[in-house]
Protein backbone atom coordinates (compact mmCIF):
# COMPACT_ATOMS: atom_id res chain seq x y z
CA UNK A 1 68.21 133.83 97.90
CA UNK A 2 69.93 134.82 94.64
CA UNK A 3 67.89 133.73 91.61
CA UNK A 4 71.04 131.56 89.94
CA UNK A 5 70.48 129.24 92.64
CA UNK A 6 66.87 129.29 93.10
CA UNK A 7 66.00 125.91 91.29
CA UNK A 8 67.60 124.37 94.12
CA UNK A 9 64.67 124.49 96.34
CA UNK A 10 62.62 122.81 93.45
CA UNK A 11 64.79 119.84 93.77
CA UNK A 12 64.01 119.15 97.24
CA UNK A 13 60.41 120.18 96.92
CA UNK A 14 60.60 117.17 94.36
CA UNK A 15 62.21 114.88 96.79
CA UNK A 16 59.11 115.79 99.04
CA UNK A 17 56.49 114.66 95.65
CA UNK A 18 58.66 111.64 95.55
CA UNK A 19 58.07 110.63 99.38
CA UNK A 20 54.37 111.59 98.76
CA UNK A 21 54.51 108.95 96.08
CA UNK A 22 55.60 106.05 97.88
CA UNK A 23 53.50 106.39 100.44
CA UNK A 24 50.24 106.57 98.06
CA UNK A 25 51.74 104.03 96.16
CA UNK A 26 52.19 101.91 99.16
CA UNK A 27 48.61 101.89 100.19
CA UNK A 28 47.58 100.86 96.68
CA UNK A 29 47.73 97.05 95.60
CA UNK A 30 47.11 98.03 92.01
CA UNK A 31 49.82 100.49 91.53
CA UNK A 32 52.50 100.12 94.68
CA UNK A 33 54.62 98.29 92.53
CA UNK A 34 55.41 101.08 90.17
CA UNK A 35 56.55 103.43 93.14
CA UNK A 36 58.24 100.84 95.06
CA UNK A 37 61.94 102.06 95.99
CA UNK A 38 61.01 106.00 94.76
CA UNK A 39 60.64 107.20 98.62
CA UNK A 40 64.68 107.05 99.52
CA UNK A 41 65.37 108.86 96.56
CA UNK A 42 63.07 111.38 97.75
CA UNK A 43 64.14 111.27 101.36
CA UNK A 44 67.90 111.08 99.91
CA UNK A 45 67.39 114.58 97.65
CA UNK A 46 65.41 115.90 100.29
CA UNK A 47 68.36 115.14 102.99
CA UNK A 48 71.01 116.57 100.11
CA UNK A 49 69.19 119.70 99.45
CA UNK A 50 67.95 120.62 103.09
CA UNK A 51 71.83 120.46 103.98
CA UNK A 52 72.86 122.78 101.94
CA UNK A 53 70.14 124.66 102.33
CA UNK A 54 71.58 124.82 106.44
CA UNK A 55 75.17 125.47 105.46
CA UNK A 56 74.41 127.82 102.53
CA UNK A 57 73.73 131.26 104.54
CA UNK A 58 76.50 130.76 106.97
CA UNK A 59 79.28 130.43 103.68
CA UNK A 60 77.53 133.07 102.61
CA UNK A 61 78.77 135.45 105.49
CA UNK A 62 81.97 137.33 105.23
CA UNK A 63 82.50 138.05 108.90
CA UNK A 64 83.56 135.39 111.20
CA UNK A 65 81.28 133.47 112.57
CA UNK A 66 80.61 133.31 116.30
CA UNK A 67 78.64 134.76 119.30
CA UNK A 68 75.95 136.83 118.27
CA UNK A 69 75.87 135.01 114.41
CA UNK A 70 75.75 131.51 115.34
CA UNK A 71 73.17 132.57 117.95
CA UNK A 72 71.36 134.28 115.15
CA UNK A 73 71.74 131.00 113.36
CA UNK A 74 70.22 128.98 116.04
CA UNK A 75 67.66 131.26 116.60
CA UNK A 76 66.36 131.54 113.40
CA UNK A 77 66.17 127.52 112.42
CA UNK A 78 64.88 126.99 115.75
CA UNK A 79 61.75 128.97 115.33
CA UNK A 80 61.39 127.65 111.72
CA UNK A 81 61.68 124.34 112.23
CA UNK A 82 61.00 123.47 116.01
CA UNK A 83 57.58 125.28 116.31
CA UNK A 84 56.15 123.39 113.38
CA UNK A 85 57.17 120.39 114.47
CA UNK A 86 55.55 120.79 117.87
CA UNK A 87 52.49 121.74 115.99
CA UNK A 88 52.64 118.74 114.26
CA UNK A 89 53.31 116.53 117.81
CA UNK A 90 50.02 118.53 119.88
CA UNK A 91 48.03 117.69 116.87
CA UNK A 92 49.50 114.23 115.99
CA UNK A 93 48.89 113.43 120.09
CA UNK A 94 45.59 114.70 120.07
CA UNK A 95 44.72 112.50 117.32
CA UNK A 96 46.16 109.78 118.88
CA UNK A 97 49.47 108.74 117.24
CA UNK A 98 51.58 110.06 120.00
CA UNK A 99 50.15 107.58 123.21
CA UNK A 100 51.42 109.91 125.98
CA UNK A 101 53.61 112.98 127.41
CA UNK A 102 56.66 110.74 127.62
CA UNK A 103 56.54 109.48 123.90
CA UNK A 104 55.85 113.50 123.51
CA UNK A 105 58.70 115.08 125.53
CA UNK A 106 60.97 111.66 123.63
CA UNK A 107 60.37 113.42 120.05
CA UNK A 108 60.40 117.03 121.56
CA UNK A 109 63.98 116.44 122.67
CA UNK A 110 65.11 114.63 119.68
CA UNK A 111 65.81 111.49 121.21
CA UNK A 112 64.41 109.32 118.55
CA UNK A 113 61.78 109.98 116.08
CA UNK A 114 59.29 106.70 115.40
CA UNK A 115 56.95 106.38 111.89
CA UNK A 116 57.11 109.09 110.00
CA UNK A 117 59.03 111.42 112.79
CA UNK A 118 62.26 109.87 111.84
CA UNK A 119 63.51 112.65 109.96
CA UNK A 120 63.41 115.45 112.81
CA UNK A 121 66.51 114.02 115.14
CA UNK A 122 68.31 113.31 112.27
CA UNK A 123 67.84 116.25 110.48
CA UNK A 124 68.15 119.05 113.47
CA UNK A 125 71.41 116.97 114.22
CA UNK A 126 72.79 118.08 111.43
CA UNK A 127 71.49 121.48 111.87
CA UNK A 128 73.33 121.37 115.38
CA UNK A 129 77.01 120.35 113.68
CA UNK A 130 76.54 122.27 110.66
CA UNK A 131 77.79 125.44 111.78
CA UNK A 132 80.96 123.30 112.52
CA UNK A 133 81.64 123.34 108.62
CA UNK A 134 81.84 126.42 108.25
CA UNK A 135 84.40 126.95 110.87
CA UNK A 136 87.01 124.77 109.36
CA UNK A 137 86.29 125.63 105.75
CA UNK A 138 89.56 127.97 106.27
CA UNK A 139 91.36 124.95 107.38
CA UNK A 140 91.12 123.16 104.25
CA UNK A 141 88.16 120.81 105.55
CA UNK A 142 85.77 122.17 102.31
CA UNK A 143 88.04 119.42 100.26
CA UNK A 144 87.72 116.64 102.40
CA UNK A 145 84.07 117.11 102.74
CA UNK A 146 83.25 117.46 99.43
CA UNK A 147 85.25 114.09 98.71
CA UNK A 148 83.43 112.71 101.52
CA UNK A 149 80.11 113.47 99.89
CA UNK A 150 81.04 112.20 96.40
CA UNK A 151 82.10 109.20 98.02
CA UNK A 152 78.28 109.12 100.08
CA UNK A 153 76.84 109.97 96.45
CA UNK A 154 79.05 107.14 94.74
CA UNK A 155 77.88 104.34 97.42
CA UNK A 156 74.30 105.28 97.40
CA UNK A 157 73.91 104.65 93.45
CA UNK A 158 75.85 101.52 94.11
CA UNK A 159 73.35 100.36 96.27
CA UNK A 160 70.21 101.88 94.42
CA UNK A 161 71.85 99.78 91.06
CA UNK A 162 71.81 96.43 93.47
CA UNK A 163 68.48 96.90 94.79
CA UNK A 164 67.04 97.97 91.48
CA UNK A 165 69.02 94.67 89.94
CA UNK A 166 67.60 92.57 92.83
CA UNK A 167 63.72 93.93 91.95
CA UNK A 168 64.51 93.31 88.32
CA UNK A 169 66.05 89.51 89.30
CA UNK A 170 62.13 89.49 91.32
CA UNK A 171 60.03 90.53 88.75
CA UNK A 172 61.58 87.71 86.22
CA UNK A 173 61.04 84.92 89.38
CA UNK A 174 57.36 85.85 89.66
């Protein structure tokens, strides 16, 4: 990872504190209120900066990409990301969050993710299709994908002003 872009990585790790937050503010009557709206800001910086943190190493390569690199690709976020995560499922099972085998083999395949599992299918689909980016950056997609996310950025701080004008509007009713 070259050092100038480093501070990257802090940005999602900060995402993560903000997700942290909102759930401890959630299960606290005194203080909820005051983290109330910070957890999809974290899960939205956190979504930003793990994409680019998937499509960054393949723009990075020179050399086409294909057989043996995207395999390499696959391989390598596989085993980072999948053998946590079924960790995470044998242990959440065993504690009893996951009822049964089906609900297990459901979140193993990525068919939907329920509570706090939401983020694997959505995130590893991305991981799936991101390799597609990189194959039509020579086609002049890079523009239309980076207007596409502006316009994703734009509409998300539209709607965090409305729901932050609606709270405001709820605070002066009560």
């Amino acid at each position: 990872m070259q050092k100038n872009i480093a501070w990257l990585s802090s940005l999602r790790g900060i995402g993560c504190l903000f997700v942290l937050a909102a759930h401890l503010g959630a299960s606290s009557t005194n203080y909820g209120m005051y983290f109330n709206g910070c957890g999809k800001i974290g899960v939205w910086l956190f979504m930003i900066f793990s994409g680019f943190w998937f499509l960054y190493p393949l723009c990075q390569r020179q050399q086409a990409l294909k057989g043996r690199n995207l395999m390499g690709y696959y391989g390598k976020k596989i085993i980072r990301i999948m053998i946590p995560y079924l960790a995470v499922l044998l242990i959440s099972m065993g504690l009893g969050f996951i009822p049964d085998g089906k609900e297990l083999l459901r979140h193993l395949l990525l068919v939907d993710g329920f509570g706090h599992f939401w983020y694997m299918p959505v995130i590893m689909k991305f991981f799936l299709i991101a390799p597609l980016f990189r194959l039509l950056q020579p086609y002049g997609v890079q523009q239309f994908v980076r207007s596409g996310t502006v316009a994703i950025i734009k509409s998300r701080r539209e709607l965090l002003n409305e729901y932050l004008e609606e709270l405001e509007k709820s605070r002066i009713k009560n």
